[in-house]
C-alpha atoms as a PDB file:
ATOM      1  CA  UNK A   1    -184.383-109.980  -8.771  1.00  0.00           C
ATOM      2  CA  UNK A   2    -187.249-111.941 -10.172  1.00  0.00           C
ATOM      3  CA  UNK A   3    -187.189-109.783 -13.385  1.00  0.00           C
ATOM      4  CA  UNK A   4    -183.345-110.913 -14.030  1.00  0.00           C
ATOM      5  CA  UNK A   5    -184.507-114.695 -12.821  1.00  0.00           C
ATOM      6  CA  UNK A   6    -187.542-114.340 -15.309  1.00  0.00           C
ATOM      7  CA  UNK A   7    -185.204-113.075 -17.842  1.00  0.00           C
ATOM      8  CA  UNK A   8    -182.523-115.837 -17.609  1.00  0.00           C
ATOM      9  CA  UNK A   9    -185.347-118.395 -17.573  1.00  0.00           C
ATOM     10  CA  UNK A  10    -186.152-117.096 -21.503  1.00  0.00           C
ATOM     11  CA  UNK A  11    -183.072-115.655 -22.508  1.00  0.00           C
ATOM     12  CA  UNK A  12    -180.376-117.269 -21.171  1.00  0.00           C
ATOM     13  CA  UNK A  13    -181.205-120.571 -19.512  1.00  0.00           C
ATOM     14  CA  UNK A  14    -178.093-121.751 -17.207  1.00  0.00           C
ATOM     15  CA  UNK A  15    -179.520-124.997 -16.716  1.00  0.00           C
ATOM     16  CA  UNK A  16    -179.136-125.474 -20.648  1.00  0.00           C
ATOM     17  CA  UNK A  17    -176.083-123.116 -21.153  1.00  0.00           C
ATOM     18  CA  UNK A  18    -173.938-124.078 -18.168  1.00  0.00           C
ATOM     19  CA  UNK A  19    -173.142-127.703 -18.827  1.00  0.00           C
ATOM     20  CA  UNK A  20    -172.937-127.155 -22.195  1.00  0.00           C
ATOM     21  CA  UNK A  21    -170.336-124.340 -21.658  1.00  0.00           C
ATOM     22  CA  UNK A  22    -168.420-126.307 -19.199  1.00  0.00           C
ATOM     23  CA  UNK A  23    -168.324-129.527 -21.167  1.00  0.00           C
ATOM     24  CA  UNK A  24    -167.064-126.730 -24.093  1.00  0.00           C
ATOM     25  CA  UNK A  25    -164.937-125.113 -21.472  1.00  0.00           C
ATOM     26  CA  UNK A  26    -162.962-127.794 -19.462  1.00  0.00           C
ATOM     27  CA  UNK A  27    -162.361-130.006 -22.671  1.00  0.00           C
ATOM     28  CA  UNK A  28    -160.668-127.450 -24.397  1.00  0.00           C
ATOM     29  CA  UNK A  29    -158.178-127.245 -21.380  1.00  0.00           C
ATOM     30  CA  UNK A  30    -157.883-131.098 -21.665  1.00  0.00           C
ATOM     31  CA  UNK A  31    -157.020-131.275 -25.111  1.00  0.00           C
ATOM     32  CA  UNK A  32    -154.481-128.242 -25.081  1.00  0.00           C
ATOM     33  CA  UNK A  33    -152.918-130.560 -22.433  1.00  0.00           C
ATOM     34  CA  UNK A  34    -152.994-133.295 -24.252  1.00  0.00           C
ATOM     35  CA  UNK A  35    -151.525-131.843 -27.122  1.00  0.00           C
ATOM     36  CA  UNK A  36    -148.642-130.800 -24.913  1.00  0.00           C
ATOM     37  CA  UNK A  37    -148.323-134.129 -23.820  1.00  0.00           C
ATOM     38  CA  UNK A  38    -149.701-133.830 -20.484  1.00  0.00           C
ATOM     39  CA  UNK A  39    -152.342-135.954 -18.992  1.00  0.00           C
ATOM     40  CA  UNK A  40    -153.260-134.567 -15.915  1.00  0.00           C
ATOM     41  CA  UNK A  41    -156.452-132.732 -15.586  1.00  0.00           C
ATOM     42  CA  UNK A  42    -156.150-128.819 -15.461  1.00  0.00           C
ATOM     43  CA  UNK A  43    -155.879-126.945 -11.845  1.00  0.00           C
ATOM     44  CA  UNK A  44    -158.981-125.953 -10.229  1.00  0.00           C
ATOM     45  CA  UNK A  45    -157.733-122.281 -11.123  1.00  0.00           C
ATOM     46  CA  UNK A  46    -157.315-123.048 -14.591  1.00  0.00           C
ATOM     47  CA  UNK A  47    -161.216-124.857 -14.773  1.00  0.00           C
ATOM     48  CA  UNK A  48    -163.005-121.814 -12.986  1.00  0.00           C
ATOM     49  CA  UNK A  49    -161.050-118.911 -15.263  1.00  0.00           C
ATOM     50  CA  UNK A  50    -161.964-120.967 -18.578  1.00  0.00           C
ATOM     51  CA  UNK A  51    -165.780-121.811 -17.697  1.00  0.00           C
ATOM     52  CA  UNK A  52    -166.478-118.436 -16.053  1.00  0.00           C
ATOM     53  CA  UNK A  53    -164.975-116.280 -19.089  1.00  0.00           C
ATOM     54  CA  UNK A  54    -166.734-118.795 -21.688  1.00  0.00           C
ATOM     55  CA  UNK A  55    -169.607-118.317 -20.013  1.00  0.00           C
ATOM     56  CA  UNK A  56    -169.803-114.367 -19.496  1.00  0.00           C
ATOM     57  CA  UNK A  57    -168.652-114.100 -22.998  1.00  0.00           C
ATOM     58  CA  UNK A  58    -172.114-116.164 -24.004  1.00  0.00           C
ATOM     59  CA  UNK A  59    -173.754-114.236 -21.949  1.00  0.00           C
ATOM     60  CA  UNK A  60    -172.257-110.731 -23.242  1.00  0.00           C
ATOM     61  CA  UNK A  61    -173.041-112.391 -27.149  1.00  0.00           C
ATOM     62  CA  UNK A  62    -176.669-112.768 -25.647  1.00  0.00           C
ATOM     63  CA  UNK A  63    -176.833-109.320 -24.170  1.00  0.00           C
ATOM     64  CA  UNK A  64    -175.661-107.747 -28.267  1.00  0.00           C
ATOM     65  CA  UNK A  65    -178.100-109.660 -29.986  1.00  0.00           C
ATOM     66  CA  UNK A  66    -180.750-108.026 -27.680  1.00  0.00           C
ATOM     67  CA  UNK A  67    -179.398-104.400 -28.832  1.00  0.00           C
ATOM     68  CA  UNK A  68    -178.773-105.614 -32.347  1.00  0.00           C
ATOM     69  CA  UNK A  69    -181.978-106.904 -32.653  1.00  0.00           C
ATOM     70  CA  UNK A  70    -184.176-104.690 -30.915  1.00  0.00           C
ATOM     71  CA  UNK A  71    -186.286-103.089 -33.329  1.00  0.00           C
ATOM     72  CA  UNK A  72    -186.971-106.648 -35.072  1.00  0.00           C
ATOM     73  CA  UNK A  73    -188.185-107.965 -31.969  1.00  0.00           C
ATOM     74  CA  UNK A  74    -190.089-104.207 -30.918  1.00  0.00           C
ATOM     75  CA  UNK A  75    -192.035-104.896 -34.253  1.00  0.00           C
ATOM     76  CA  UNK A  76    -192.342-108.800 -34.504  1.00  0.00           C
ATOM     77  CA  UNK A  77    -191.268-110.484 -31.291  1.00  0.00           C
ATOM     78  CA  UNK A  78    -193.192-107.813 -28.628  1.00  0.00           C
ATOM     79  CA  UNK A  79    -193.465-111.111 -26.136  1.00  0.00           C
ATOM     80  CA  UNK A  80    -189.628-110.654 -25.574  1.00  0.00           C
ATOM     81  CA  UNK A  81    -188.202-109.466 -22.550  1.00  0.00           C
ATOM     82  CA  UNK A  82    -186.641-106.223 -23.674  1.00  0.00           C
ATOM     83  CA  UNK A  83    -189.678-104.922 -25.895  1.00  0.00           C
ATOM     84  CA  UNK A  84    -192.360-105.804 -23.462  1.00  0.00           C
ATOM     85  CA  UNK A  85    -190.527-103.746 -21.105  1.00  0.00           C
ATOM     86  CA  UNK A  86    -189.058-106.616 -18.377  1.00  0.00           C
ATOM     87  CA  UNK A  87    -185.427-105.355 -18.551  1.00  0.00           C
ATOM     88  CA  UNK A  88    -184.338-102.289 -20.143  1.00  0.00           C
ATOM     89  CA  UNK A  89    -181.486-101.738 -22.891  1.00  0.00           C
ATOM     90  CA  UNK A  90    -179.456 -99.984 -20.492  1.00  0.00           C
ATOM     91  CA  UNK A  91    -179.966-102.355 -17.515  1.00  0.00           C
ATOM     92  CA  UNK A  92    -178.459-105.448 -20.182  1.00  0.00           C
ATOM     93  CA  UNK A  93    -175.335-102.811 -20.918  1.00  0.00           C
ATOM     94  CA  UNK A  94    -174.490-102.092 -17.255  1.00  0.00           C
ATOM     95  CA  UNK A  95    -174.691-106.228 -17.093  1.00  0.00           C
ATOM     96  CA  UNK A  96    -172.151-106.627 -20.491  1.00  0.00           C
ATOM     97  CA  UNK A  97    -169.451-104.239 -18.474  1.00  0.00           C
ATOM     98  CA  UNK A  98    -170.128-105.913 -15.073  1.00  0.00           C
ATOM     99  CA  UNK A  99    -168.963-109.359 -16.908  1.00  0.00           C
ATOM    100  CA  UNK A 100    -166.050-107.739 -18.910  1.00  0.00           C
ATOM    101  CA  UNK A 101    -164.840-106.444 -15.508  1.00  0.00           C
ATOM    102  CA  UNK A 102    -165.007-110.006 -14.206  1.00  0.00           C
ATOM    103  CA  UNK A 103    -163.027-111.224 -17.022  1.00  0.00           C
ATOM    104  CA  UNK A 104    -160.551-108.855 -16.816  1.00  0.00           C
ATOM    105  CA  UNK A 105    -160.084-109.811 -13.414  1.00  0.00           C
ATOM    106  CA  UNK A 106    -160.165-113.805 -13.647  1.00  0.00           C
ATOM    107  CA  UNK A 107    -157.559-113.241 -16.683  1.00  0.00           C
ATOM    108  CA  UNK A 108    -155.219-110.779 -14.120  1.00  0.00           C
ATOM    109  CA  UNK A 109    -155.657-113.186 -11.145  1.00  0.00           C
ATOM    110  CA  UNK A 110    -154.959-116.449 -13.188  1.00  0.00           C
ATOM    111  CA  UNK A 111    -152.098-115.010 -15.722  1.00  0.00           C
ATOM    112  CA  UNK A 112    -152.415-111.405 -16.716  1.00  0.00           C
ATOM    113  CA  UNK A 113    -151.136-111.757 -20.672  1.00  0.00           C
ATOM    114  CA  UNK A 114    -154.707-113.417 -21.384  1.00  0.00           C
ATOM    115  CA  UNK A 115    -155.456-109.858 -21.289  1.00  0.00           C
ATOM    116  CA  UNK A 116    -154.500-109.747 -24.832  1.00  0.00           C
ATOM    117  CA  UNK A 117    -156.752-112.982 -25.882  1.00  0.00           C
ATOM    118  CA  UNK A 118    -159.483-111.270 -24.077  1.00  0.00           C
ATOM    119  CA  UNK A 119    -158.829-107.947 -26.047  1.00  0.00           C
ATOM    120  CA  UNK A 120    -158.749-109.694 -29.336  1.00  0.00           C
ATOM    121  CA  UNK A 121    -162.193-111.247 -28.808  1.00  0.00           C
ATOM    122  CA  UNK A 122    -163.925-108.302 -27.436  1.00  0.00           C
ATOM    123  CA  UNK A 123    -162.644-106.758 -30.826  1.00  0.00           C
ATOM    124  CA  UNK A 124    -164.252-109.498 -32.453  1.00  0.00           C
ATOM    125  CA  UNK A 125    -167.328-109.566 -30.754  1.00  0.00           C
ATOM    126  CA  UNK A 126    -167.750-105.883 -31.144  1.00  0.00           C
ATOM    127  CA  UNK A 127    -168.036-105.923 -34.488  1.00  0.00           C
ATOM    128  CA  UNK A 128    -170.102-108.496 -34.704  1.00  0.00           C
ATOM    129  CA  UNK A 129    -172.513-106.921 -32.936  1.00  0.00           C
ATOM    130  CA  UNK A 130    -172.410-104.089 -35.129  1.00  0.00           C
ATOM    131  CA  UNK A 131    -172.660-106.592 -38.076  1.00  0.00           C
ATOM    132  CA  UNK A 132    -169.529-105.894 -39.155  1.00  0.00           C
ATOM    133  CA  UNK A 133    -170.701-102.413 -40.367  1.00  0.00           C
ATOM    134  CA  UNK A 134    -172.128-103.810 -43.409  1.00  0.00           C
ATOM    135  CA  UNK A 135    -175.229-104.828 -41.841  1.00  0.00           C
ATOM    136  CA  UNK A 136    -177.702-104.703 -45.032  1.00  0.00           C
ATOM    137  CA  UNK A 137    -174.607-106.214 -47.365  1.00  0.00           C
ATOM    138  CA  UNK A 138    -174.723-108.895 -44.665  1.00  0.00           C
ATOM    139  CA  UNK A 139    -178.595-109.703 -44.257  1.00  0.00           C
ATOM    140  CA  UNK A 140    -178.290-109.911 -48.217  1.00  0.00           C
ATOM    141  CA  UNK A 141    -175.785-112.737 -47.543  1.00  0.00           C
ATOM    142  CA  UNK A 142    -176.828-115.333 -45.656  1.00  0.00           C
ATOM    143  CA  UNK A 143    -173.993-117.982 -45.594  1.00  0.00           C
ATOM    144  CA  UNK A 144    -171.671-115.179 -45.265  1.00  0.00           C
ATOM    145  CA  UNK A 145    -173.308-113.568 -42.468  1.00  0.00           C
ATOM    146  CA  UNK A 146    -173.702-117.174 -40.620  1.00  0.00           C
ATOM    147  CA  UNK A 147    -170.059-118.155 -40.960  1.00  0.00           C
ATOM    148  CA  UNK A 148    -168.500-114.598 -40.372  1.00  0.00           C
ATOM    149  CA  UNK A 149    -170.876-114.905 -36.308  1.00  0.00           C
ATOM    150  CA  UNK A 150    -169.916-118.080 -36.170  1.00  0.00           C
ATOM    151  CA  UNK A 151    -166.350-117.310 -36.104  1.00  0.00           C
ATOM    152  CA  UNK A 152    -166.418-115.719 -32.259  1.00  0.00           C
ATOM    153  CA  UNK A 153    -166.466-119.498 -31.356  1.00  0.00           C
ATOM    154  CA  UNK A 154    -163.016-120.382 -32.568  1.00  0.00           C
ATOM    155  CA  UNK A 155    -161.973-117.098 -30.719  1.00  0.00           C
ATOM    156  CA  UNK A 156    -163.942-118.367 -27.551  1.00  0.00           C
ATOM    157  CA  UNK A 157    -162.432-121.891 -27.409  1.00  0.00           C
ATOM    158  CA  UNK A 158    -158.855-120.222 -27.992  1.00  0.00           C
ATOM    159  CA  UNK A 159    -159.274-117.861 -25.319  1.00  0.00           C
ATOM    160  CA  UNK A 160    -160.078-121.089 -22.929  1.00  0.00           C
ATOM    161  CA  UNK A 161    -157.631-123.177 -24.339  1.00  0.00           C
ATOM    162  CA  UNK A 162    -155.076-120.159 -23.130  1.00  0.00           C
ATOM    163  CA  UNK A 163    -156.433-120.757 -19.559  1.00  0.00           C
ATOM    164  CA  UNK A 164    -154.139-123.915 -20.254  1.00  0.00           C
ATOM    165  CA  UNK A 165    -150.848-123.115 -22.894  1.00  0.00           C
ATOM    166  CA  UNK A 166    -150.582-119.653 -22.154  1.00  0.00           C
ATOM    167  CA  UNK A 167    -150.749-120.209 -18.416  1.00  0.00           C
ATOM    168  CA  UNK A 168    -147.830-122.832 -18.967  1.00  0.00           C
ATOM    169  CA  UNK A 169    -145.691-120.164 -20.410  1.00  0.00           C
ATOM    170  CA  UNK A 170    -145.779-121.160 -24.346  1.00  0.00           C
ATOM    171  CA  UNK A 171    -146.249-118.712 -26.963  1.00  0.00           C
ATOM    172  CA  UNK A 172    -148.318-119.915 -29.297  1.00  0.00           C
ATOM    173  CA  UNK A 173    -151.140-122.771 -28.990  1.00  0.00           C
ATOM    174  CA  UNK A 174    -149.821-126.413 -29.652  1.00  0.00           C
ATOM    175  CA  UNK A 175    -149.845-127.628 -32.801  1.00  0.00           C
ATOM    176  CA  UNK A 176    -153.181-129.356 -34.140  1.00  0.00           C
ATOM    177  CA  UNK A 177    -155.472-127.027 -31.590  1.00  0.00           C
ATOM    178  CA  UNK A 178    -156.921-125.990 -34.652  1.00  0.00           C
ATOM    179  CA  UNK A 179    -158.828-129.258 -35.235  1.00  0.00           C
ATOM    180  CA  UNK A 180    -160.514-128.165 -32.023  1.00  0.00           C
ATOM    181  CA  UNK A 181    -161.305-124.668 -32.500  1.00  0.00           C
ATOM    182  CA  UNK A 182    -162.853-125.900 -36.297  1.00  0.00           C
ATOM    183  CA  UNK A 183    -164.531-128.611 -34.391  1.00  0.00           C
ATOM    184  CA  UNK A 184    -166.065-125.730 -32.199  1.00  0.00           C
ATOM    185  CA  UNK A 185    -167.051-123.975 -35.036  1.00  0.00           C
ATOM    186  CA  UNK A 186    -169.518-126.376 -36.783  1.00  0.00           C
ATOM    187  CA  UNK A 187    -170.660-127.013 -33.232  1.00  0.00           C
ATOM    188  CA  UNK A 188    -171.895-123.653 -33.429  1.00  0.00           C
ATOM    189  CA  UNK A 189    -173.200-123.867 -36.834  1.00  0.00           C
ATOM    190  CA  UNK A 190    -174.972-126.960 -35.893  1.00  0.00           C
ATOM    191  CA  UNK A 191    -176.529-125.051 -32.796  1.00  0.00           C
ATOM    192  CA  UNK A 192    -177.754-121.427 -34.832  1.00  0.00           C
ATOM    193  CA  UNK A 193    -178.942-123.812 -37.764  1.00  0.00           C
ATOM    194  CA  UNK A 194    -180.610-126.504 -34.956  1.00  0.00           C
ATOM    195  CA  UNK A 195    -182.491-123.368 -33.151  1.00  0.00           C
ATOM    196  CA  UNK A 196    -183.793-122.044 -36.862  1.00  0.00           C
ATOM    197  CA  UNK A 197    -184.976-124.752 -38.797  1.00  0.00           C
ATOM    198  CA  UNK A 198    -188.597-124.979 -38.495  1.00  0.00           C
ATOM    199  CA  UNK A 199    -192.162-126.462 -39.385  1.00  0.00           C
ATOM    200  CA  UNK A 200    -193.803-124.361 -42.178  1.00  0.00           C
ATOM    201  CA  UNK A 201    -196.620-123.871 -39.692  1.00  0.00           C
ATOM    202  CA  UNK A 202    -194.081-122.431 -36.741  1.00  0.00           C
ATOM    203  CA  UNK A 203    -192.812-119.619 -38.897  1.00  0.00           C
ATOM    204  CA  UNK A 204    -193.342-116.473 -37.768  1.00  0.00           C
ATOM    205  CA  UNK A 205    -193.290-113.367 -39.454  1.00  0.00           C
ATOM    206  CA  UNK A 206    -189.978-111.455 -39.471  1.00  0.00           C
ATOM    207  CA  UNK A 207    -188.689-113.788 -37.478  1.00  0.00           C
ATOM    208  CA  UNK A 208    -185.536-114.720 -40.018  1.00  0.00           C
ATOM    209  CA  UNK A 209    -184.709-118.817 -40.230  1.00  0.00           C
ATOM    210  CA  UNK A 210    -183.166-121.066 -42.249  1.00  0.00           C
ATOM    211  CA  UNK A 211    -185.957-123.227 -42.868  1.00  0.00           C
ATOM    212  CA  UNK A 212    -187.918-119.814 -43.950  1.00  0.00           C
ATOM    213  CA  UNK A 213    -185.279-118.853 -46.025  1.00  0.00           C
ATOM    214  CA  UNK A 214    -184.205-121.901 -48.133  1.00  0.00           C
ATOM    215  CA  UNK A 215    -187.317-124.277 -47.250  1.00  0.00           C
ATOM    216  CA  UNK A 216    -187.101-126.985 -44.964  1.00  0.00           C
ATOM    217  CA  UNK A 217    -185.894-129.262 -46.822  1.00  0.00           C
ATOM    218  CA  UNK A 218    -182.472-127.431 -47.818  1.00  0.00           C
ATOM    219  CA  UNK A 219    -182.045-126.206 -44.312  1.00  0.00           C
ATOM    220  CA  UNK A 220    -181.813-130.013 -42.843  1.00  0.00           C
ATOM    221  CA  UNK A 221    -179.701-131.032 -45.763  1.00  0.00           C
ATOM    222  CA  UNK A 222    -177.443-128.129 -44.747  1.00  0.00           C
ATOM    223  CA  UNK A 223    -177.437-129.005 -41.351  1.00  0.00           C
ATOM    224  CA  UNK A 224    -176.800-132.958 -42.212  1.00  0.00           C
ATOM    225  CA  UNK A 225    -173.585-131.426 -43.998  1.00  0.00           C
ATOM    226  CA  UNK A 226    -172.737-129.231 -41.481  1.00  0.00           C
ATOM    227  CA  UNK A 227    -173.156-132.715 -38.949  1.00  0.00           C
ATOM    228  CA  UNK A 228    -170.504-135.043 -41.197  1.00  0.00           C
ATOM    229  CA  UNK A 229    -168.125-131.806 -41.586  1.00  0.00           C
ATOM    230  CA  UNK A 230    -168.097-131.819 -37.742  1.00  0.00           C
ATOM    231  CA  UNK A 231    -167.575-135.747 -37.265  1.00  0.00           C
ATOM    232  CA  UNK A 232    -164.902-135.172 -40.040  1.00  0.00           C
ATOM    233  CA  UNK A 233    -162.711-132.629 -38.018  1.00  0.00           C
ATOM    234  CA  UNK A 234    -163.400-134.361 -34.485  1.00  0.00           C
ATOM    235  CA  UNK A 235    -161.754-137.162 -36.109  1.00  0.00           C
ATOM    236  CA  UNK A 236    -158.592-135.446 -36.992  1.00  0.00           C
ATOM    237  CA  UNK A 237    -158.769-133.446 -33.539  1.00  0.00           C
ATOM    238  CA  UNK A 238    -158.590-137.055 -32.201  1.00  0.00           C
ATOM    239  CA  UNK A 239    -156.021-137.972 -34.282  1.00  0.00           C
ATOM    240  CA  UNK A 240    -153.665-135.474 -33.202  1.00  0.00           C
ATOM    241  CA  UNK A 241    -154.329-137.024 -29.357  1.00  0.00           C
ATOM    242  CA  UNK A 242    -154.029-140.753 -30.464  1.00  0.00           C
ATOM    243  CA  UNK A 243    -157.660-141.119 -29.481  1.00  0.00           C
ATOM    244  CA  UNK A 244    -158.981-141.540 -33.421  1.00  0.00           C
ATOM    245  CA  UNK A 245    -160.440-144.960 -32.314  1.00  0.00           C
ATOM    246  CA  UNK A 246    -162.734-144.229 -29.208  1.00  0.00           C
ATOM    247  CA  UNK A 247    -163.597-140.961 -30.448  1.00  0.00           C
ATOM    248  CA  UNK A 248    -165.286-142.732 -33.697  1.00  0.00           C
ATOM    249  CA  UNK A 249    -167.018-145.435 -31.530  1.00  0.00           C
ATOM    250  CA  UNK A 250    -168.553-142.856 -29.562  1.00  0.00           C
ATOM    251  CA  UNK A 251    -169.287-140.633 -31.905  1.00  0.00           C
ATOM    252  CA  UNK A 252    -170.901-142.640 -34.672  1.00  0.00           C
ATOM    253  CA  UNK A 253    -173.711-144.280 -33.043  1.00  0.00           C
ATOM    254  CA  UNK A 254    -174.617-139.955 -32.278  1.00  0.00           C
ATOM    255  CA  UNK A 255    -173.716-139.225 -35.515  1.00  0.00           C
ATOM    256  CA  UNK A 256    -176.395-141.787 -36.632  1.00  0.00           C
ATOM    257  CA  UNK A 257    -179.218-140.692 -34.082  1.00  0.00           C
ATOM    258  CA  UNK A 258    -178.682-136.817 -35.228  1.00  0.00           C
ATOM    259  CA  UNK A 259    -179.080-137.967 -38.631  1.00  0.00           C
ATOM    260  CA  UNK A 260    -182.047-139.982 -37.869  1.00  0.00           C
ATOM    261  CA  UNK A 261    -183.607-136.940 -36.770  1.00  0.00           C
ATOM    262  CA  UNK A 262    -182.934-134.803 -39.520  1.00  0.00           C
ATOM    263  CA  UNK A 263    -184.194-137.997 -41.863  1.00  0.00           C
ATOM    264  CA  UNK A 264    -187.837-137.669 -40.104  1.00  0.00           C
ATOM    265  CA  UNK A 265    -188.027-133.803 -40.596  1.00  0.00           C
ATOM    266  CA  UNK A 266    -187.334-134.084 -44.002  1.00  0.00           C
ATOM    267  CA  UNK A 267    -189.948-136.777 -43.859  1.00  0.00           C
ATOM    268  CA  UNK A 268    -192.722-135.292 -42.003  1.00  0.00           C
ATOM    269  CA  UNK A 269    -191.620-131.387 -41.460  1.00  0.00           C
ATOM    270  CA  UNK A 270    -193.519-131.384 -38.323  1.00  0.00           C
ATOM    271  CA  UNK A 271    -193.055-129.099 -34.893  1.00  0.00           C
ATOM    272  CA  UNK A 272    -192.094-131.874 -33.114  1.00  0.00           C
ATOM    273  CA  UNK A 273    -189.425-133.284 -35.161  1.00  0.00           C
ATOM    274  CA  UNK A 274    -187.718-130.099 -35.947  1.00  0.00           C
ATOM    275  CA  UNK A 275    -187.546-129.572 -32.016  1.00  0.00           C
ATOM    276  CA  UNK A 276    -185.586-132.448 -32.353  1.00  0.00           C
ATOM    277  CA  UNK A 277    -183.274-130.844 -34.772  1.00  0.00           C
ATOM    278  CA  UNK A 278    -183.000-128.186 -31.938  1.00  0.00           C
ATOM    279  CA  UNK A 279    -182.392-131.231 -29.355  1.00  0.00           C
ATOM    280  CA  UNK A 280    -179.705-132.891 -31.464  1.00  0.00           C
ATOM    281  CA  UNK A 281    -177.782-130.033 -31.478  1.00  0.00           C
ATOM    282  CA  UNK A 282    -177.395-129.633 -28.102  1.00  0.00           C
ATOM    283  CA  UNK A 283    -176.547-133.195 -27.386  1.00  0.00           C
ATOM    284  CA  UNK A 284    -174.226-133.640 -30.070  1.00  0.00           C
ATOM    285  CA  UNK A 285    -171.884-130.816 -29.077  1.00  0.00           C
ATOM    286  CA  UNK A 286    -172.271-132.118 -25.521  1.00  0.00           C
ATOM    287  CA  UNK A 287    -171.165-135.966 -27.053  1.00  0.00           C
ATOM    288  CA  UNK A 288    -168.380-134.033 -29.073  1.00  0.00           C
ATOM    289  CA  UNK A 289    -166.683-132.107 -25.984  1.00  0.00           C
ATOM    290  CA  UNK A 290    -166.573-135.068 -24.049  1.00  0.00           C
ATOM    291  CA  UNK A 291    -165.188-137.141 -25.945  1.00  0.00           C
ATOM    292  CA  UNK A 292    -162.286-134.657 -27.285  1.00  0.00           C
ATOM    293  CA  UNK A 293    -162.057-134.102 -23.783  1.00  0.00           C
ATOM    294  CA  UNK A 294    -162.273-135.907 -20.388  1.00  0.00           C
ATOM    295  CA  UNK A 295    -162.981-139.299 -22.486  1.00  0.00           C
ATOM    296  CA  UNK A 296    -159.542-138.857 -24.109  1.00  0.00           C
ATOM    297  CA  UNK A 297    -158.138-138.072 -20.788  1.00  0.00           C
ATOM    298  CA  UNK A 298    -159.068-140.938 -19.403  1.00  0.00           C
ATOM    299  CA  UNK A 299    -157.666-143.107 -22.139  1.00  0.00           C
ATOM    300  CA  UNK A 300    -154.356-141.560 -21.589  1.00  0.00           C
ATOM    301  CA  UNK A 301    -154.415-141.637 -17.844  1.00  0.00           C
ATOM    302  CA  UNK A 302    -155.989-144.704 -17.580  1.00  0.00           C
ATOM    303  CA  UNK A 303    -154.840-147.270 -20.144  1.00  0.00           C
ATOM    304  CA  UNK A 304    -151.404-145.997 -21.634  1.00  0.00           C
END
């Protein structure tokens, strides 16, 4: 037991991943609602199905990149868990199955056709893991290989949104859920480009990052772009809930601070203020889910 605690503690942090996951989780239930013109908060049922499959299918994205990556980190990360010998490749696959069999039966106790939703990311995630099969056409792609990952978080929200329309017996999401799955999408550029952008004295070798790989200063610009794409679509996800207003008065003030950061990297390209990139990140996809989400609620249930 203190092996998997020791490995959660570096590998998979709940006490950074679980809010975050929840706040991704519960306000993509919200906003499917809204969208369907309901503003009451989701069941209980509905909550614990969408947060607990979000957050096993993190965990089973974790649990690929460890066999995807192996050999990298065997060669140039040996203070990893899995190379230095903590927890073994096959213990991590008997862990993957043990949360697909929890899915599969959250999705059969809640409403058994988000069996097929489940199916369809698995597929997804699959061959992702196995880079597509192209892996070296890939690696020689960079932007490619970045969007075509970061395209299991779409498939994530939509699966969780299900927990909601799906549930309620509709075939097909509500119109405008797409603002939110695009919205989750650049939150998960924001997060892979947050976690590798760093000072030119923190790069290791073989370790592959953005900042490594275009410079510093392109990699913030990138994710600066990748920042005002996001506020961009979480303003016509609002729009599509009548909550345009709100959702820019929250969100611009963090718009500014994120950018703030990314203005003193490019400045000073020091470890501490790309950490902040890192921080940023999180925090703004925490500010983003919240507002979309119980924030809008509450300006439906509360004032209208």
């Amino acid at each position: 037991m203190n092996r998997w605690i020791l490995y959660q503690k570096e590998r998979f942090p709940l006490h950074q991943h679980g809010p975050l996951v929840f706040a991704f989780s519960f306000s993509a239930l919200i906003f499917s609602r809204l969208l369907r013109g309901e503003a009451s908060l989701p069941s209980l049922s509905q909550t614990s199905v969408a947060f607990a499959s979000a957050l096993l299918f993190f965990l089973q994205l974790r649990i690929a990149d460890e066999f995807k990556d192996f050999e990298e980190d065997r060669r140039y990360r040996p203070y990893r868990p899995v190379p230095r010998g903590l927890i073994r490749l096959r213990e991590l696959a008997a862990v993957f199955i043990l949360c697909a069999i929890l899915q599969v039966l959250l999705a059969l106790w809640l409403h058994p056709p988000l069996l097929i939703l489940l199916a369809i990311t698995w597929l997804y995630l699959t061959a992702m893991s196995k880079e597509f099969f192209v892996r070296d056409w890939l690696t020689a792609r960079p932007v490619t290989y970045l969007w075509s990952h970061m395209l299991i978080m779409p498939l994530i929200d939509l699966y969780a949104t299900s927990c909601d329309w799906l549930v309620h017996g509709a075939v097909r999401p509500p119109e405008g859920i797409i603002w939110f799955l695009i919205v989750s999408f650049f939150n998960g550029v924001l997060i892979e480009f947050g976690r590798k952008i760093r000072a030119p004295e923190d790069e290791e070798t073989g370790v592959n990052t953005y900042s490594a790989l275009w410079g510093p200063t392109i990699a913030a610009r990138v994710w600066i772009g990748a920042l005002t794409l996001n506020l961009c679509a979480a303003a016509m996800a609002a729009s599509r809930t009548d909550t345009l207003g709100i959702t820019l008065l929250l969100l611009l003030p963090a718009y500014l601070a994120a950018f703030a950061f990314a203005a003193r990297f490019l400045r000073s390209k020091a470890t501490k203020a790309a950490q902040r990139i890192e921080l940023a990140s999180g925090l703004w996809t925490l500010t983003m889910y919240l507002t979309l989400g119980p924030v809008a609620w509450g300006v439906h249930y509360f004032l209208r």
